[in-house]
N, C-alpha and C. Protein backbone atom coordinates (compact mmCIF):
# COMPACT_ATOMS: atom_id res chain seq x y z
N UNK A 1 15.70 -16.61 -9.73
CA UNK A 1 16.16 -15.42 -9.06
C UNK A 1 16.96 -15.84 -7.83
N UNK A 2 17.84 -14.86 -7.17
CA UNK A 2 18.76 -15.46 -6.26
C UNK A 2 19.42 -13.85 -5.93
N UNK A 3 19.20 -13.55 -4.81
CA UNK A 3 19.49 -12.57 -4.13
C UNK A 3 21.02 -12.61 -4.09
N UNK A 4 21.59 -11.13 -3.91
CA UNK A 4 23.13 -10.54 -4.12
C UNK A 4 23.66 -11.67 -2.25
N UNK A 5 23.24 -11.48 -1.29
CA UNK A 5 23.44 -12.26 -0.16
C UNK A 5 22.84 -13.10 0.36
N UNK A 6 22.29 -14.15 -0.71
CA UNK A 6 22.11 -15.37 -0.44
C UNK A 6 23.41 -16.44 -0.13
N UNK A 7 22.97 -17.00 0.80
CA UNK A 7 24.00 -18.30 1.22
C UNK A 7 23.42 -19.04 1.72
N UNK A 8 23.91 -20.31 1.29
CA UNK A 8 23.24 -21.74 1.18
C UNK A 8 23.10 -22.09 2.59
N UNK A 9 24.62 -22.06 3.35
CA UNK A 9 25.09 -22.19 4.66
C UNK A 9 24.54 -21.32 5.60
N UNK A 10 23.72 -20.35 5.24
CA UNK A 10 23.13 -19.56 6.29
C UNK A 10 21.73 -19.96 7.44
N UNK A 11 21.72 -19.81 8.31
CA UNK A 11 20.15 -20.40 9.01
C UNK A 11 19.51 -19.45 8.55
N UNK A 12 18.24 -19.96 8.92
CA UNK A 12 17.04 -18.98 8.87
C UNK A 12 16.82 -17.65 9.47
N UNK A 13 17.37 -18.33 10.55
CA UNK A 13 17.49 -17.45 12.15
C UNK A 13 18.53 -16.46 11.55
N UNK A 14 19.47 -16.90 11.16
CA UNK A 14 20.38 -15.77 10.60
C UNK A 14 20.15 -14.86 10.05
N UNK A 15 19.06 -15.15 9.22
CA UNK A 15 18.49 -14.23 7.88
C UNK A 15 17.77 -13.49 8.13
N UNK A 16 16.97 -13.48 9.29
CA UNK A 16 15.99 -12.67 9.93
C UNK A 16 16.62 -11.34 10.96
N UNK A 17 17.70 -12.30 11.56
CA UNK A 17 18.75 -11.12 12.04
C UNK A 17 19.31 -9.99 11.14
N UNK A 18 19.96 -10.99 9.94
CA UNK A 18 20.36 -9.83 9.18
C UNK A 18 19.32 -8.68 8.48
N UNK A 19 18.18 -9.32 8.16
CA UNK A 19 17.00 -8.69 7.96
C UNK A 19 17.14 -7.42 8.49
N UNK A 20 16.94 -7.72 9.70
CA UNK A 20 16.86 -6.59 11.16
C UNK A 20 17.65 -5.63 10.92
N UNK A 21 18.81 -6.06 11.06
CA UNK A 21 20.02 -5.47 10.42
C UNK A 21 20.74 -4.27 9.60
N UNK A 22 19.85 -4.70 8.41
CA UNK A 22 19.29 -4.09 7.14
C UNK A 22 18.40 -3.42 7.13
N UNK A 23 17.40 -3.52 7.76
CA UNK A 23 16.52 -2.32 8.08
C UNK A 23 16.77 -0.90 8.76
N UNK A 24 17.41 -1.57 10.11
CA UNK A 24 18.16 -0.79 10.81
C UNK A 24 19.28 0.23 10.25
N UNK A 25 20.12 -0.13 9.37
CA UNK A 25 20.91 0.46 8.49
C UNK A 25 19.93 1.27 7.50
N UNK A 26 19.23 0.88 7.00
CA UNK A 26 18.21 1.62 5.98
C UNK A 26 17.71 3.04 6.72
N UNK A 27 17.63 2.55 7.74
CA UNK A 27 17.09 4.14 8.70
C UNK A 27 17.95 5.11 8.83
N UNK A 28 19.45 4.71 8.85
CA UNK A 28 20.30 5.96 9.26
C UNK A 28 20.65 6.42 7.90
N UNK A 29 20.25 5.89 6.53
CA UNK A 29 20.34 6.52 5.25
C UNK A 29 20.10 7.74 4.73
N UNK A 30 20.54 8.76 4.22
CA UNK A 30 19.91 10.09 3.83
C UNK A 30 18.43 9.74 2.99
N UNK A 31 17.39 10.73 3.50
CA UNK A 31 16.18 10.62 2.64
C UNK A 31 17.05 10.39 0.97
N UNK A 32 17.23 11.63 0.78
CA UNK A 32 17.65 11.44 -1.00
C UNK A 32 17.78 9.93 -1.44
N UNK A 33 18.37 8.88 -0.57
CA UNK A 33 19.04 7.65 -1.05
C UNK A 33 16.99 7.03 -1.52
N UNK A 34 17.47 6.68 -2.61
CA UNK A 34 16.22 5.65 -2.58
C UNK A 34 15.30 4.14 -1.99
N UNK A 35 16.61 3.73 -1.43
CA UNK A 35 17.04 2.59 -0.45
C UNK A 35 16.64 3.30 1.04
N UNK A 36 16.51 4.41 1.68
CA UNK A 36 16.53 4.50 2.57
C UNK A 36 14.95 4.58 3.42
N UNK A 37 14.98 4.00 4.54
CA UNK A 37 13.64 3.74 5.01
C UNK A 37 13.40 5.01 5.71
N UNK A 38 11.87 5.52 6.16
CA UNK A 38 11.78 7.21 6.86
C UNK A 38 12.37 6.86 8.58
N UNK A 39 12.56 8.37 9.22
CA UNK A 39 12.52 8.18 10.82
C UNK A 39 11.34 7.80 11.52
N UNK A 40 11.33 6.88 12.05
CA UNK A 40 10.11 6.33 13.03
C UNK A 40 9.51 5.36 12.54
N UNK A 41 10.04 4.82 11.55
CA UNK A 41 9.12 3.83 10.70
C UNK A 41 9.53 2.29 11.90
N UNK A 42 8.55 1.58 12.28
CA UNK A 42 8.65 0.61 13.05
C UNK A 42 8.48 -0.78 11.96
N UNK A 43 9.34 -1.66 11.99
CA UNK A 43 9.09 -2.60 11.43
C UNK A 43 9.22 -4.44 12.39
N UNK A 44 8.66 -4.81 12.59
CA UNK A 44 8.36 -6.27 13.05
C UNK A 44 9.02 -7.73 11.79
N UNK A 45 9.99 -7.73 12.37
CA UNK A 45 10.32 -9.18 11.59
C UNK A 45 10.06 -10.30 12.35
N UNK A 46 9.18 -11.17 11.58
CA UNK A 46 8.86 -12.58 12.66
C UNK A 46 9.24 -13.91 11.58
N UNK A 47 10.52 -14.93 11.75
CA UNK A 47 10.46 -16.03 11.40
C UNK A 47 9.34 -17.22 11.56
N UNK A 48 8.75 -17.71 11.00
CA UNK A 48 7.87 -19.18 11.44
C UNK A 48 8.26 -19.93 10.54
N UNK A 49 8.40 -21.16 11.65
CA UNK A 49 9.20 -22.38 10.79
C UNK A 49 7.52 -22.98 10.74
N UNK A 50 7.52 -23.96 10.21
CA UNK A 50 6.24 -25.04 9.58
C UNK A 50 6.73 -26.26 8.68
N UNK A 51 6.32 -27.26 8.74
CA UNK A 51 6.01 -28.49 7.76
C UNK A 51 6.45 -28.13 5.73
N UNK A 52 7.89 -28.19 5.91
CA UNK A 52 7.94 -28.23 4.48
C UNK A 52 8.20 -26.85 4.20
N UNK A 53 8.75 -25.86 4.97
CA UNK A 53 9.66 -24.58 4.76
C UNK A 53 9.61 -23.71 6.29
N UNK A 54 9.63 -22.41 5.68
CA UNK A 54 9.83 -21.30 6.69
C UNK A 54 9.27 -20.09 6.02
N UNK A 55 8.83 -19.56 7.08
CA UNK A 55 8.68 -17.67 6.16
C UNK A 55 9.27 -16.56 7.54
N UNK A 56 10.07 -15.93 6.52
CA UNK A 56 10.10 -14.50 7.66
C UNK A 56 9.14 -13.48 6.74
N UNK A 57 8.25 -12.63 7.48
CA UNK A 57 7.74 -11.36 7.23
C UNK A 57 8.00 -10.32 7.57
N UNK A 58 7.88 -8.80 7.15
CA UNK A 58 8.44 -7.90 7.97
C UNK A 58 6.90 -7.25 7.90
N UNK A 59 6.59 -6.95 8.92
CA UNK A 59 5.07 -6.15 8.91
C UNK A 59 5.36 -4.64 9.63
N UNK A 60 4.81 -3.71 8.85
CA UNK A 60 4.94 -2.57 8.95
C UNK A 60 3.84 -2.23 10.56
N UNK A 61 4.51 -1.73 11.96
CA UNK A 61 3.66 -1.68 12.90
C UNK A 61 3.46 0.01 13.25
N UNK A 62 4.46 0.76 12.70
CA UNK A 62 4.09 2.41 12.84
C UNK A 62 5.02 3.01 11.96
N UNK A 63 4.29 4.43 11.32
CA UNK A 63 4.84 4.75 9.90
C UNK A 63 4.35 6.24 10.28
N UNK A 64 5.29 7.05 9.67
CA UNK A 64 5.62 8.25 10.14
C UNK A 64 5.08 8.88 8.78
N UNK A 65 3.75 10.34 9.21
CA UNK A 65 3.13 10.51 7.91
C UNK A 65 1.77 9.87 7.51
N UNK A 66 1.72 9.81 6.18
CA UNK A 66 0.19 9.87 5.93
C UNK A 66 0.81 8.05 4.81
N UNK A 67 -0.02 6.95 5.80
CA UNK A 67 0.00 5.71 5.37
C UNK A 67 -1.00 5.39 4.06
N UNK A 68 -2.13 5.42 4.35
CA UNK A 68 -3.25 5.38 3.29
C UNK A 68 -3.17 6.41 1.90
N UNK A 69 -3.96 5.79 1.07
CA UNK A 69 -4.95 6.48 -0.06
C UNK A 69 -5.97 7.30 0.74
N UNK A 70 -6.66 8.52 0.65
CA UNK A 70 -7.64 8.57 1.14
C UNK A 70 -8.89 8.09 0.35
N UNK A 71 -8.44 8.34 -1.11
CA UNK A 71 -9.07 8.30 -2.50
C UNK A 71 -9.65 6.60 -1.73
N UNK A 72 -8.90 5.67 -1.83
CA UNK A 72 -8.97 4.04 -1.80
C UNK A 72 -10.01 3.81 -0.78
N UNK A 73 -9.22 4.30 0.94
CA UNK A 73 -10.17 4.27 1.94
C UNK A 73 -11.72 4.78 1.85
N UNK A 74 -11.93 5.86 0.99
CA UNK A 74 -13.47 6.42 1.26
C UNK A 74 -14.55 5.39 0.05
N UNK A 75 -13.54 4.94 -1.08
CA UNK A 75 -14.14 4.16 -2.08
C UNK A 75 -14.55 2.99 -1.77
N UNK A 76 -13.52 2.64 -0.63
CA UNK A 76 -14.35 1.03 0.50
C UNK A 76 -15.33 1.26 0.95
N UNK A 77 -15.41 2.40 1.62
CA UNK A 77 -16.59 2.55 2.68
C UNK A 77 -17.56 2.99 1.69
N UNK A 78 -17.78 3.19 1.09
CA UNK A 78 -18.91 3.90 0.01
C UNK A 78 -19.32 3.47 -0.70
N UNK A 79 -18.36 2.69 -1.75
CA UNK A 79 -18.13 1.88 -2.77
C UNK A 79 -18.27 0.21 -2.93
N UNK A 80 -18.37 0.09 -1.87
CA UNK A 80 -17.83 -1.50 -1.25
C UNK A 80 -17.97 -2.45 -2.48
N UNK A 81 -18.73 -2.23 -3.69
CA UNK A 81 -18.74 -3.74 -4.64
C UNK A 81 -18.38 -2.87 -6.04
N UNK A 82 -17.68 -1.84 -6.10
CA UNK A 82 -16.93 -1.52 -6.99
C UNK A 82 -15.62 -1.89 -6.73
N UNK A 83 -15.16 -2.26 -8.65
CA UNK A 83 -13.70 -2.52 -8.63
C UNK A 83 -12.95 -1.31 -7.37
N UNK A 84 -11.82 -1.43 -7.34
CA UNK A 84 -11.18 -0.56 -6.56
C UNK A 84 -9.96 0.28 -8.06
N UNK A 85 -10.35 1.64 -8.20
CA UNK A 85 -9.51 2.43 -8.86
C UNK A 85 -8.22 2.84 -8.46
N UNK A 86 -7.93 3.00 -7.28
CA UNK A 86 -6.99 3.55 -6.44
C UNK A 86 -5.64 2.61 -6.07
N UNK A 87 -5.17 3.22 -5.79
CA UNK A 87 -3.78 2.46 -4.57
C UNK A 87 -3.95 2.39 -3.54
N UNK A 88 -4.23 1.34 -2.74
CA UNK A 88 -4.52 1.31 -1.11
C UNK A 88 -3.80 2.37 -0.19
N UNK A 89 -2.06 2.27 -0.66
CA UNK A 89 -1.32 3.42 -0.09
C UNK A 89 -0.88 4.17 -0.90
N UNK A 90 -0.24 5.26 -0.16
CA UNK A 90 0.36 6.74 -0.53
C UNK A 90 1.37 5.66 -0.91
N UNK A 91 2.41 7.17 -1.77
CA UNK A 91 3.08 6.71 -2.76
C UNK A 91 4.42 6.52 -1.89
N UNK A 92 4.30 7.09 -0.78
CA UNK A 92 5.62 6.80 0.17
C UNK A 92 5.25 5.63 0.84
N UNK A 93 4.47 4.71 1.61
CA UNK A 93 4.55 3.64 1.79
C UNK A 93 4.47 2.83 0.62
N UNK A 94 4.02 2.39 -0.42
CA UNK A 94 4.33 1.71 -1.20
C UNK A 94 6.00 2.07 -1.85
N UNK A 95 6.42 2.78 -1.65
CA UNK A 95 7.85 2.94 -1.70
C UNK A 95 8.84 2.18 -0.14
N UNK A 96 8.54 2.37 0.71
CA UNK A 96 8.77 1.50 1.84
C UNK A 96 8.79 0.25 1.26
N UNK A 97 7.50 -0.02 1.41
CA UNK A 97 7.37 -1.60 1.14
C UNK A 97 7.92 -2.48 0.10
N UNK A 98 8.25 -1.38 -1.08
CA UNK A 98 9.10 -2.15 -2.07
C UNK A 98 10.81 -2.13 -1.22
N UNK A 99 11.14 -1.10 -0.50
CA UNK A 99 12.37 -1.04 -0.20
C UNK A 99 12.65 -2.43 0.81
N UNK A 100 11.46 -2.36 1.58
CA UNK A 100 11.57 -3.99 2.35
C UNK A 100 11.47 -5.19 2.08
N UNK A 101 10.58 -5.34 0.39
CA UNK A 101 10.91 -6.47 0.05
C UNK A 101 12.27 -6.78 -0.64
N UNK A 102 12.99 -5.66 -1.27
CA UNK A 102 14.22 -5.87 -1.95
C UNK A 102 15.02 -6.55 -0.64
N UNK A 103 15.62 -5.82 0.61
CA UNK A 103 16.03 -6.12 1.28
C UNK A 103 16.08 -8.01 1.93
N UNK A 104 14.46 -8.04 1.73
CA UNK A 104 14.43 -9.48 1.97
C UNK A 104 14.43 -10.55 0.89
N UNK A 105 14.40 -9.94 -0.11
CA UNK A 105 14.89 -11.02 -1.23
C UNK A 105 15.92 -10.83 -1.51
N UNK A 106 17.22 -10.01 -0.80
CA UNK A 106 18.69 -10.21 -1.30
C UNK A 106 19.03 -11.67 -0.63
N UNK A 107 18.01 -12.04 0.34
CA UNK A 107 19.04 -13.51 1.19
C UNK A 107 17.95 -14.57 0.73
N UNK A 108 17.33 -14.21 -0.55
CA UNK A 108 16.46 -15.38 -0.80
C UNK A 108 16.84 -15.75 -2.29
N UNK A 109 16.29 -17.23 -2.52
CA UNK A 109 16.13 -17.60 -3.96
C UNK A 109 14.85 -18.29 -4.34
N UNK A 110 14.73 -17.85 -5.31
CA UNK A 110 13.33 -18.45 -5.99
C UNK A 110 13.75 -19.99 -8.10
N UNK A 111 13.16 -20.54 -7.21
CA UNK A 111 12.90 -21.57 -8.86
C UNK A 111 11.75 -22.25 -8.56
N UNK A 112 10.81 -21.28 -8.00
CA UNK A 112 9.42 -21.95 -8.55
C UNK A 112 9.13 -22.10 -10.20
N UNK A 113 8.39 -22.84 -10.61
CA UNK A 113 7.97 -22.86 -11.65
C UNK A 113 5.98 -22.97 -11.58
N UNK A 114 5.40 -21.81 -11.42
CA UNK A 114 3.84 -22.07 -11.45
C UNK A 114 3.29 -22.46 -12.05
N UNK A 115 3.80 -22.43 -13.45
CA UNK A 115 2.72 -23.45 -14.01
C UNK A 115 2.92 -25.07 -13.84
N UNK A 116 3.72 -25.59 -13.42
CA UNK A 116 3.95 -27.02 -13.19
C UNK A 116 3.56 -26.82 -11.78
N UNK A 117 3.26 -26.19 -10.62
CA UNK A 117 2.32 -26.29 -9.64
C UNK A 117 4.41 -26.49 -8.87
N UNK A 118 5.28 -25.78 -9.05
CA UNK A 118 6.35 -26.34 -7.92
C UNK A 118 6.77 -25.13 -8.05
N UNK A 119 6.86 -25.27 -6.20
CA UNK A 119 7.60 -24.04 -5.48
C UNK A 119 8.76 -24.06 -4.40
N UNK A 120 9.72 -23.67 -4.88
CA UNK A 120 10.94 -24.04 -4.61
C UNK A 120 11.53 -22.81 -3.68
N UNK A 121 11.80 -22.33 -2.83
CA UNK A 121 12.61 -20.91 -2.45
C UNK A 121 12.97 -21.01 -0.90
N UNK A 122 13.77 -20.29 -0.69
CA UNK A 122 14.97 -20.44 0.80
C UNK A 122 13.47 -20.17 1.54
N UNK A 123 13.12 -18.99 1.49
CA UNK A 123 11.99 -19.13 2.47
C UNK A 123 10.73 -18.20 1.74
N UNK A 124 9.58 -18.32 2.51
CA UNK A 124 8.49 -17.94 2.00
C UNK A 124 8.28 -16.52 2.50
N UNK A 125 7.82 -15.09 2.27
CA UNK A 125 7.09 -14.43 3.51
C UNK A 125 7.27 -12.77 2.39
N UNK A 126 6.74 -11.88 3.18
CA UNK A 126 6.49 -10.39 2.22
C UNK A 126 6.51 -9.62 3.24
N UNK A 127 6.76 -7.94 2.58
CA UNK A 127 6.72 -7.04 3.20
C UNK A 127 4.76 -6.59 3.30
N UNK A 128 4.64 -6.40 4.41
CA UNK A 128 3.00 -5.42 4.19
C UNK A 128 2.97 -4.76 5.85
N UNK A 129 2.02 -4.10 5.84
CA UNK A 129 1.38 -3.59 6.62
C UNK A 129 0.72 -4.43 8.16
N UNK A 130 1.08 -4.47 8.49
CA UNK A 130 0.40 -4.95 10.28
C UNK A 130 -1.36 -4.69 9.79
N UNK A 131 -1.87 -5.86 9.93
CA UNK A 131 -3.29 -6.00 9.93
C UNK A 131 -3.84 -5.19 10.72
N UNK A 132 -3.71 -4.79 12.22
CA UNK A 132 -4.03 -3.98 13.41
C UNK A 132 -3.83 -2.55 13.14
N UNK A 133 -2.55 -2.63 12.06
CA UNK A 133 -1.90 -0.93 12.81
C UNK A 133 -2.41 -0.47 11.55
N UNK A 134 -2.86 -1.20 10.51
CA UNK A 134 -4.09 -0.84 9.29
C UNK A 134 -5.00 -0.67 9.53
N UNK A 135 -6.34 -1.20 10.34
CA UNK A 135 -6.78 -1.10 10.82
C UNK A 135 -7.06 0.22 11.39
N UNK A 136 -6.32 0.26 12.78
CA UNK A 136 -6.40 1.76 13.50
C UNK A 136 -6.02 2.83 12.43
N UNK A 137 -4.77 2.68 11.79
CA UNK A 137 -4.81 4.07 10.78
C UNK A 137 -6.03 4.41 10.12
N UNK A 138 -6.67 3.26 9.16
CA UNK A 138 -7.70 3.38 8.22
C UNK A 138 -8.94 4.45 9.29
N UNK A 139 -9.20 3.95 10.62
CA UNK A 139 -9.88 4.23 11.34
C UNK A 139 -10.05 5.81 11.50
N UNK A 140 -8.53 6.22 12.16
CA UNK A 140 -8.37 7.32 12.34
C UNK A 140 -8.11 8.61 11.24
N UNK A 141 -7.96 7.64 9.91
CA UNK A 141 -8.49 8.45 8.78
C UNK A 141 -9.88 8.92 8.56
N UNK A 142 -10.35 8.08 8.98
CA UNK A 142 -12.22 8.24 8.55
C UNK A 142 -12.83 9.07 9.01
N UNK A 143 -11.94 9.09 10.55
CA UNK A 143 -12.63 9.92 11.57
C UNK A 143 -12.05 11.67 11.76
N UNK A 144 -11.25 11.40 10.99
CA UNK A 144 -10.54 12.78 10.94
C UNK A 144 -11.48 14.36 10.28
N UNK A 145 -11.38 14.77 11.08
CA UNK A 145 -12.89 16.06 10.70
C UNK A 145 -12.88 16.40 9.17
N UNK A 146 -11.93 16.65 8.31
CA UNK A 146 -11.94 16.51 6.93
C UNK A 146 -12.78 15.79 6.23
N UNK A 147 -12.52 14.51 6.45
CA UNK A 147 -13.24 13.28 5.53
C UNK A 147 -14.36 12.90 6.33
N UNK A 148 -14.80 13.10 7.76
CA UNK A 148 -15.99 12.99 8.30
C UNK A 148 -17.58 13.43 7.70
N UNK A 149 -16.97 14.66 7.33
CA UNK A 149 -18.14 15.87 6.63
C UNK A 149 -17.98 15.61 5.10
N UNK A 150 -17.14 15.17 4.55
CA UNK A 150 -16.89 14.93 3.28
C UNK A 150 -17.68 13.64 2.80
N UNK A 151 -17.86 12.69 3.82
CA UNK A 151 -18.60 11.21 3.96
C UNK A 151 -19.76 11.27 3.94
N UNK A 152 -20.19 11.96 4.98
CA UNK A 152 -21.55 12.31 5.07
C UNK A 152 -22.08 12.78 4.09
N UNK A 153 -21.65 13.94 3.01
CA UNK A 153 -22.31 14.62 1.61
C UNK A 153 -22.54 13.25 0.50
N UNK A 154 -21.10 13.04 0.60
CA UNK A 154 -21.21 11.84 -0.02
C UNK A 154 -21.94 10.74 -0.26
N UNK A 155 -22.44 10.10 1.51
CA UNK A 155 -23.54 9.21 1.31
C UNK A 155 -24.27 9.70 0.94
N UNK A 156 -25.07 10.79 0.91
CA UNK A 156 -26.38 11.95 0.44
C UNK A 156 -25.92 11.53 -0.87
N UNK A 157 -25.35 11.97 -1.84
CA UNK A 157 -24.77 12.37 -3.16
C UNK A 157 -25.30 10.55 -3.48
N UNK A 158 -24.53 9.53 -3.25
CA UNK A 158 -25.02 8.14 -3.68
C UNK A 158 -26.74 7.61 -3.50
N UNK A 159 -26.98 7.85 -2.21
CA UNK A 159 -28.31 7.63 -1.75
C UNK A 159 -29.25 8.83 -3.15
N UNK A 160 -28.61 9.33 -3.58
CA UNK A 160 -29.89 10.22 -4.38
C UNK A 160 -29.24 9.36 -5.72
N UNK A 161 -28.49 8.37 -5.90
CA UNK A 161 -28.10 7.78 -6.99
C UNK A 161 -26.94 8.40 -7.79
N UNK A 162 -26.61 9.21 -7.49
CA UNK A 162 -25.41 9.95 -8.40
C UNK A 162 -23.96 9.70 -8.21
N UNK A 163 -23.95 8.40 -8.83
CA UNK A 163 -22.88 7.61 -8.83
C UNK A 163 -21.63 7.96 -8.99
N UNK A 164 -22.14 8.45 -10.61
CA UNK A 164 -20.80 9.50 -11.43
C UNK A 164 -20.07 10.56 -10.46
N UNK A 165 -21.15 11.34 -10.07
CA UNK A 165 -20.27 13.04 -8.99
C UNK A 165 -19.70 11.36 -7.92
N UNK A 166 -20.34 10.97 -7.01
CA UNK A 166 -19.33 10.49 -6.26
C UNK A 166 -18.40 9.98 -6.34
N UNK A 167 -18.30 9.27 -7.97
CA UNK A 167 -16.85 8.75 -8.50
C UNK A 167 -15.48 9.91 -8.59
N UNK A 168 -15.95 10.82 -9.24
CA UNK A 168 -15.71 12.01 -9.56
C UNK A 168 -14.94 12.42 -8.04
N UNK A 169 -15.83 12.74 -6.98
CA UNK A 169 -15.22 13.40 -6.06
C UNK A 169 -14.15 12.76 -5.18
N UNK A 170 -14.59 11.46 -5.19
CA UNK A 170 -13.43 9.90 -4.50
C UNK A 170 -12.67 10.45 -5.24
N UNK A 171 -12.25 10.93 -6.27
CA UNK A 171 -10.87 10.61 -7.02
C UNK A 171 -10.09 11.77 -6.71
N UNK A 172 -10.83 13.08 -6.27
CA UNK A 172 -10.26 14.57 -5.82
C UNK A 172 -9.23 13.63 -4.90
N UNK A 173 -9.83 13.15 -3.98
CA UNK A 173 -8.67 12.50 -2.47
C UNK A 173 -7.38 11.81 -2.88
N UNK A 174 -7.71 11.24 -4.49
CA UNK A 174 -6.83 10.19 -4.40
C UNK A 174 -5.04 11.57 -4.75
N UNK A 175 -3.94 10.59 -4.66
CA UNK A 175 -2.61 11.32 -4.66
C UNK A 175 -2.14 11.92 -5.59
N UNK A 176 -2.35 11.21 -6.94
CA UNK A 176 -2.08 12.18 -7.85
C UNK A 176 -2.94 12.52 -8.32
N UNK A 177 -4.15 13.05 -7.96
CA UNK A 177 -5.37 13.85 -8.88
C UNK A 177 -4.98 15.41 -9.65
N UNK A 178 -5.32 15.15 -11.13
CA UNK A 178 -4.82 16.14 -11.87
C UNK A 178 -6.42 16.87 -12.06
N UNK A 179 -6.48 18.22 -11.75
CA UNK A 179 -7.14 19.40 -11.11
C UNK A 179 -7.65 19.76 -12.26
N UNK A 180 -6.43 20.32 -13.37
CA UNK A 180 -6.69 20.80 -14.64
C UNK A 180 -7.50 19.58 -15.55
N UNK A 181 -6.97 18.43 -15.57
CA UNK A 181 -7.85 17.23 -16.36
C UNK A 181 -9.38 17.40 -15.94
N UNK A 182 -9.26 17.44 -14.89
CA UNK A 182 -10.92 17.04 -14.30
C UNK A 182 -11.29 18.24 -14.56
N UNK A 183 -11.32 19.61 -14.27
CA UNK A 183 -11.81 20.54 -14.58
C UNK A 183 -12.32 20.67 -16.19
N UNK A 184 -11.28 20.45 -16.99
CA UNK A 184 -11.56 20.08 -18.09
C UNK A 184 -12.84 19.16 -18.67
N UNK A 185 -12.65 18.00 -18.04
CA UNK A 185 -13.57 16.82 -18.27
C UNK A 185 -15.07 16.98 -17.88
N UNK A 186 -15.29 17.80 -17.09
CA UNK A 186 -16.47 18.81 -16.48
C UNK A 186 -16.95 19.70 -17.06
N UNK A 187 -16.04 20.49 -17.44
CA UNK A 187 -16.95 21.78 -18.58
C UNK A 187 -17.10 20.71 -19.98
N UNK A 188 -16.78 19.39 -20.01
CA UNK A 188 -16.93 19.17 -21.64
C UNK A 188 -18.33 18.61 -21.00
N UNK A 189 -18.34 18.18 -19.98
CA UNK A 189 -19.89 17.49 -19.15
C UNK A 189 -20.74 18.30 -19.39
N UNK A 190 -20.50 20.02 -18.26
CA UNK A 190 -21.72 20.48 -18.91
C UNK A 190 -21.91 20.86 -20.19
N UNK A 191 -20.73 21.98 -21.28
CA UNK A 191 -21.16 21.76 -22.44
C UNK A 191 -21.82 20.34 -22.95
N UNK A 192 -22.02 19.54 -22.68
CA UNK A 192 -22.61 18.45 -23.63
C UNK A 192 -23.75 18.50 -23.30
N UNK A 193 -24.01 18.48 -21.39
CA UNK A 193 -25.35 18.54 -20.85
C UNK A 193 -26.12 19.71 -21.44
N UNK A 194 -25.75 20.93 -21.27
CA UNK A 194 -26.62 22.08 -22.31
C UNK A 194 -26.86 21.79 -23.60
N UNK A 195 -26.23 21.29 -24.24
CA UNK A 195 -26.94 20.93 -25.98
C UNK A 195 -27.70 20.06 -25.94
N UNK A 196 -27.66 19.13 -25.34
CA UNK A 196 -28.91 17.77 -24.99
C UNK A 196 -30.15 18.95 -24.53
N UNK A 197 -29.83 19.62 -23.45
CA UNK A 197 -31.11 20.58 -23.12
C UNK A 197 -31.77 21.11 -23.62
N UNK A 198 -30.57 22.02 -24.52
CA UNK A 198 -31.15 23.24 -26.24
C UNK A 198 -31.77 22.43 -26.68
């Protein structure tokens, strides 16, 4: 692979600028464009050189809107040693974040080969989320009077063992929950539960 503005002759330092650059331009884009990043979205590009390459990252430090899954977030706290069903984020930051890694792999190239254990590329590094500003969001999700009272039933609902309803209700939060499916999937519950009864 080999990005549309890769150049051999370019520094690192360069690439991180243009990075910047490119982001910056991404912001004054019309929503409609699919390429275009939202208003207020803060992004952090940091180069580090090291022993045997470089990485620039762009870490997402403030994001305009609703960052998280709620579905994902309440299934951590609740769930903690179940697989995870969900998408960590809404479907608009994971749309961000793909828009920031395209951006940073137009000035990169890749000929790793993994299974022979060799990794070859201009530089190393990814788009994600600021560890901190994840953190505080996740936080201020939890605490938000909605999902506060919703948590609380919830632990009740697990603590009495009823795994299933709390699976069930985690998934109401998640983004695309289809209303009519589950409703559906429920009356076939209790019809089934009443004939076991009869």
């Amino acid at each position: 692979m080999q990005g549309a503005k890769y150049d051999a002759a370019r520094s690192t330092n360069d690439i991180a600028k243009a990075i910047r650059a490119d982001i910056k331009a991404a912001l004054l884009k019309a929503p409609s464009d699919p390429q275009s990043l939202p208003k207020g979205l803060k992004v952090s590009v940091r180069l580090a050189k090291f022993a045997g390459g470089c990485s620039i990252n762009a870490r997402i430090t403030g994001f305009p809107g609703a960052l998280l899954n709620p579905a994902a977030v309440v299934a951590q706290k609740l769930l903690p040693h179940e697989p995870l069903r969900f998408s960590r984020h809404t479907t608009e930051a994971e749309r961000v974040l793909s828009v920031l890694k395209e951006l940073m792999d137009a000035y990169n190239f890749d000929r790793s080969d993994p299974q022979s254990d060799y990794f070859h590329v201009r530089f190393y590094g990814d788009a994600s989320i600021h560890h901190d500003y994840y953190a505080a969001r996740k936080l201020e999700l939890l605490a938000s009077p909605e999902l506060a009272e919703l948590l609380a039933d919830l632990a009740i609902t697990i603590a009495g063992r009823d795994l299933e309803m709390a699976r069930r209700t985690i998934a109401t939060l998640d983004e695309g929950f289809d209303v009519a499916a589950e409703r559906r999937a429920l009356q076939a519950q209790m019809a089934s539960d009443a004939r076991e009864v009869a």
